[in-house]
C-alpha atoms as a PDB file:
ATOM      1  CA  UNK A   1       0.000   0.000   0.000  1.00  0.00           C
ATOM      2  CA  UNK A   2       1.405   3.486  -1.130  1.00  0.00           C
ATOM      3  CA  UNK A   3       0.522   6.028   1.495  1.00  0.00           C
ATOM      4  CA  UNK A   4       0.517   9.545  -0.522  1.00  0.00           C
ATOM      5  CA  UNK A   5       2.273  12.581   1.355  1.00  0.00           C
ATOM      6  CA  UNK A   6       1.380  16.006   1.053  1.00  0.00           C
ATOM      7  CA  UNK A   7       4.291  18.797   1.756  1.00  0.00           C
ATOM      8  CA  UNK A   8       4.136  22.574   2.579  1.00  0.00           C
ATOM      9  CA  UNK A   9       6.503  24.644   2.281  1.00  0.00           C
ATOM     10  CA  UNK A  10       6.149  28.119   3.849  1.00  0.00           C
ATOM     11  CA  UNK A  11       7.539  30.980   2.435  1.00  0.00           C
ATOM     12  CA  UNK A  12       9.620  32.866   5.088  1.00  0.00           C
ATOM     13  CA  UNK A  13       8.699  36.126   3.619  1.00  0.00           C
ATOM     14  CA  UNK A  14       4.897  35.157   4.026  1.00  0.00           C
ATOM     15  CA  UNK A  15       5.737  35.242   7.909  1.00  0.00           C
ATOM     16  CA  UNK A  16       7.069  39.255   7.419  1.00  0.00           C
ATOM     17  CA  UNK A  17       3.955  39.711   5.651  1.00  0.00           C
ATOM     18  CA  UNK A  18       1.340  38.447   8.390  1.00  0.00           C
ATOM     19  CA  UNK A  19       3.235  40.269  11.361  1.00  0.00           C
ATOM     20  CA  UNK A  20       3.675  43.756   9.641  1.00  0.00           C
ATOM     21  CA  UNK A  21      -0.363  42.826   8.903  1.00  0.00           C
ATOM     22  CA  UNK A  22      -0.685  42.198  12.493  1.00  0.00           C
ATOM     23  CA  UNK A  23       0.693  45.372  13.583  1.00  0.00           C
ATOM     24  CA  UNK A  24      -1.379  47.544  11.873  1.00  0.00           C
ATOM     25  CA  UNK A  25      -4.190  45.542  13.242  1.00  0.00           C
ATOM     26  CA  UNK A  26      -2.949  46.302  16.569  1.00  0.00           C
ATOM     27  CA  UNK A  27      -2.607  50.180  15.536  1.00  0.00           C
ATOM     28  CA  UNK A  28      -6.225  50.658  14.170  1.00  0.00           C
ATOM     29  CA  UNK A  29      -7.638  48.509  17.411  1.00  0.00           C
ATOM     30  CA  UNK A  30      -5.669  51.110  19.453  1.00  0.00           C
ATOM     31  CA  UNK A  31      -6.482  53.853  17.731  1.00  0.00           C
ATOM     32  CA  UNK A  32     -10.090  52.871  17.576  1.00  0.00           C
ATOM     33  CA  UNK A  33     -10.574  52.645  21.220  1.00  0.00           C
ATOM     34  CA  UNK A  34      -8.358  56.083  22.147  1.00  0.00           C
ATOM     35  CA  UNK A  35     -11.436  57.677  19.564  1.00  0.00           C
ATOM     36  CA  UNK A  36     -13.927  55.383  21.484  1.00  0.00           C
ATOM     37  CA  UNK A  37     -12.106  56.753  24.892  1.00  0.00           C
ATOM     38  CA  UNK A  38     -12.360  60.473  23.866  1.00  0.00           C
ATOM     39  CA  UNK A  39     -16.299  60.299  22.489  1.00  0.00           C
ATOM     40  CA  UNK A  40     -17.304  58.590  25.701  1.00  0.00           C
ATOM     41  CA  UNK A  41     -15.316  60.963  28.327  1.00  0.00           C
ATOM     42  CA  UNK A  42     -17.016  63.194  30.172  1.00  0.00           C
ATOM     43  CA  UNK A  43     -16.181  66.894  29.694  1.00  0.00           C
ATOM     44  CA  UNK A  44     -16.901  69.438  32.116  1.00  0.00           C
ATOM     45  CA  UNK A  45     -12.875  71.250  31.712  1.00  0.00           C
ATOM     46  CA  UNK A  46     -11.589  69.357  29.241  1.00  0.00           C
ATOM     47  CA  UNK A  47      -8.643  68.350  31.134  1.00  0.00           C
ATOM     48  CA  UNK A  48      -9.738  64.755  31.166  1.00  0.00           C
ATOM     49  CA  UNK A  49     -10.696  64.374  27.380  1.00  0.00           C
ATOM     50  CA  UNK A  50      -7.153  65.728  26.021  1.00  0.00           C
ATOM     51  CA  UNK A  51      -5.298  63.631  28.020  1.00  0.00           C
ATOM     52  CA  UNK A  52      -6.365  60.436  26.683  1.00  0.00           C
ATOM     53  CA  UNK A  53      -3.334  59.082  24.066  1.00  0.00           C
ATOM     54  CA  UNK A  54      -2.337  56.257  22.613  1.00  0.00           C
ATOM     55  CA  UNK A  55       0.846  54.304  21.458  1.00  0.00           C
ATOM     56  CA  UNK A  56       1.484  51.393  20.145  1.00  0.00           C
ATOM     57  CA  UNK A  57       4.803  49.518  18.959  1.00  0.00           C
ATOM     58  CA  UNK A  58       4.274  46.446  16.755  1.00  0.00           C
ATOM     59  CA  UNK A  59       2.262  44.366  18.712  1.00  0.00           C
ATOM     60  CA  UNK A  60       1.569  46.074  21.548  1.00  0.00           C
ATOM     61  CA  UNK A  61      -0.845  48.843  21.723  1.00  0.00           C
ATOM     62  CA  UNK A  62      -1.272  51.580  24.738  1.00  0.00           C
ATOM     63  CA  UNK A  63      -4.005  53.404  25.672  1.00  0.00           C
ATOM     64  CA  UNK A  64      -3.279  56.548  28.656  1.00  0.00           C
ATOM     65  CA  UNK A  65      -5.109  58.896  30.414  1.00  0.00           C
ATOM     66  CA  UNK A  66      -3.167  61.320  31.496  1.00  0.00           C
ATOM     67  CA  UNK A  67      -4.672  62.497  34.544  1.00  0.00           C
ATOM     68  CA  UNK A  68      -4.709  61.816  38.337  1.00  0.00           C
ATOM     69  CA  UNK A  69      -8.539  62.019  38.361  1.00  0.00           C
ATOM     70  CA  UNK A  70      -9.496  59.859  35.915  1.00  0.00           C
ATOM     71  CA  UNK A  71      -9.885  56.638  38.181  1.00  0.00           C
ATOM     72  CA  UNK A  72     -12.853  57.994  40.901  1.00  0.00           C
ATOM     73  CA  UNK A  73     -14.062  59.605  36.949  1.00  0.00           C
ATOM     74  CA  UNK A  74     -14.587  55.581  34.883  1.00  0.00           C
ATOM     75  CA  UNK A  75     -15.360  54.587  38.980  1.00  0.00           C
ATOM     76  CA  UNK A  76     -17.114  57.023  40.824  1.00  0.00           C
ATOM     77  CA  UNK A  77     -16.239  57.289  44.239  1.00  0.00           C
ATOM     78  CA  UNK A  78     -17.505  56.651  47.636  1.00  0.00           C
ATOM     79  CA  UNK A  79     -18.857  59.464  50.189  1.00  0.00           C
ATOM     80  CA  UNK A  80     -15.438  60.333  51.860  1.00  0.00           C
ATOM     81  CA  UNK A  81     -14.129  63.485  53.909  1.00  0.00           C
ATOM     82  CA  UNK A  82     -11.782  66.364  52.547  1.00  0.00           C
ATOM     83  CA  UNK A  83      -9.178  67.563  55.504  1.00  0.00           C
ATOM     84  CA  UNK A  84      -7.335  70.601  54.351  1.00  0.00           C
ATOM     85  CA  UNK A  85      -3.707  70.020  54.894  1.00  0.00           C
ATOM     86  CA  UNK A  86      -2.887  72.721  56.535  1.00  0.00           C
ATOM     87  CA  UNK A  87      -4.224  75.978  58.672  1.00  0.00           C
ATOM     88  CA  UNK A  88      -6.322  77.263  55.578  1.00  0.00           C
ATOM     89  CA  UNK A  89      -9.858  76.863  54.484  1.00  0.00           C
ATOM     90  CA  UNK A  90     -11.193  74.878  51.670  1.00  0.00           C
ATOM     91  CA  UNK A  91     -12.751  76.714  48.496  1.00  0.00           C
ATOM     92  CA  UNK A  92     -13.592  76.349  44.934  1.00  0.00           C
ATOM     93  CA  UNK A  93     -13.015  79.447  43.081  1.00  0.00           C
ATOM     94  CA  UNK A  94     -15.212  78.108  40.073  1.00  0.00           C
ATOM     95  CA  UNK A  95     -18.582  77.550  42.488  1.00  0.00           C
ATOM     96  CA  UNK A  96     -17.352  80.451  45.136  1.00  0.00           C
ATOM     97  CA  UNK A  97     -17.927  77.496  47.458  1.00  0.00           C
ATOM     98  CA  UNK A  98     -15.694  78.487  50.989  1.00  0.00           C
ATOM     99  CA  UNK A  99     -15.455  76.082  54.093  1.00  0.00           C
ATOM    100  CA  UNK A 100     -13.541  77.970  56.618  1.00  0.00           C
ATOM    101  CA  UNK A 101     -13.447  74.667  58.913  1.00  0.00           C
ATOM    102  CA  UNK A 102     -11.057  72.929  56.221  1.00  0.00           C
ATOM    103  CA  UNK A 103     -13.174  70.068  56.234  1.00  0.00           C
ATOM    104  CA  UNK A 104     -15.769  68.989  53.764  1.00  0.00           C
ATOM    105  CA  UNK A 105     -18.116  65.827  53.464  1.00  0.00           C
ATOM    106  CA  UNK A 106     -17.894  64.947  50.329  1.00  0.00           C
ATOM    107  CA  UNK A 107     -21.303  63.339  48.987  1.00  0.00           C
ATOM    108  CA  UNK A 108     -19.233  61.218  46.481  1.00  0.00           C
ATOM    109  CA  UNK A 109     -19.230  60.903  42.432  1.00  0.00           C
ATOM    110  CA  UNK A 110     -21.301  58.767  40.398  1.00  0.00           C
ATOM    111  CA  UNK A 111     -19.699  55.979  37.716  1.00  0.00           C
ATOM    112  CA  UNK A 112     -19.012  58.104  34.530  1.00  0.00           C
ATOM    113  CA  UNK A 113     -17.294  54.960  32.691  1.00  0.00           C
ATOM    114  CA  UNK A 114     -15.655  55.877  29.203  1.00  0.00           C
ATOM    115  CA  UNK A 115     -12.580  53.960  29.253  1.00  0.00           C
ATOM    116  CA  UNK A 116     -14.721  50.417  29.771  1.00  0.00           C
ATOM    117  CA  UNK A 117     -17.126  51.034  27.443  1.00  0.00           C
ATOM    118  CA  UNK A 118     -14.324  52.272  24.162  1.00  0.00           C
ATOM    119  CA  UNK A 119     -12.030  48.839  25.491  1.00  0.00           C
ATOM    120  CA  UNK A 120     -14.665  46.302  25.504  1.00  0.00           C
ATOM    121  CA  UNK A 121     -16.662  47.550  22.116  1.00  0.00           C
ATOM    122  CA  UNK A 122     -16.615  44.388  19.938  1.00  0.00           C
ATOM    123  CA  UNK A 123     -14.857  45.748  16.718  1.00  0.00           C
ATOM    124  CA  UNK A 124     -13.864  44.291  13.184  1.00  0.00           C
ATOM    125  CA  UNK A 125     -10.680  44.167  13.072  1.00  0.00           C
ATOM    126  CA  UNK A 126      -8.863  45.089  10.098  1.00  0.00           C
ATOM    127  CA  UNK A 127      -5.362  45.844   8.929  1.00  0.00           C
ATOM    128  CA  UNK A 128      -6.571  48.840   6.587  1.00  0.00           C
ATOM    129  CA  UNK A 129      -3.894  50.456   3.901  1.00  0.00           C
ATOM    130  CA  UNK A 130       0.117  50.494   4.726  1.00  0.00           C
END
């Protein structure tokens, strides 16, 4: 009995090919979701919305916010107390709110998710044009 045998032979450029496709893949997925990121955010100085960047090096792909408030912002954030840190009084110059105790009771800050929603959006993926 002759058993037949079938041989492939893979063309080493072929694998250049498929990771340079899979890079790009990784840039438009990053890319996509630092749009997603910046449509979803919040805005009420816009502080928030321009720090949101991306990066991405072959196959890895970044996306920052680049502020300290963005975590109690995707979050929210639990009642809590403000202590000034010092002999001073608390105040917002943008409400004209004063608290000459330096100590607030903060009620807390609702979820305002953007980052969530623009990473876990089911997307096509595509490489696009080089």
């Amino acid at each position: 009995m002759i058993m037949a045998r079938t041989v492939v032979v893979l063309d080493p450029a072929g694998f250049a090919k498929i990771d340079a496709l899979a890079d790009r893949c990784v840039g438009n997925v990053t890319d996509a979701v630092e749009r997603d990121a910046n449509r979803k955010v919040p805005v009420d100085t816009g502080e928030l919305a321009s720090s949101i960047h991306s990066l991405h090096t072959g196959d890895t792909g970044r996306v920052f916010v680049g502020t300290d408030h963005w975590a109690p912002t995707e979050y929210g954030s639990r009642p809590h107390i403000i202590r000034a840190h010092g002999d001073y009084a608390l105040a917002n110059r943008e409400t004209g709110f004063y608290a000459a105790s330096g100590v607030v009771n903060h009620p807390g800050t609702p979820e305002q998710a953007f980052m969530r929603p623009a990473l876990y959006t089911k997307r096509r993926i595509r490489p696009g044009r080089a």
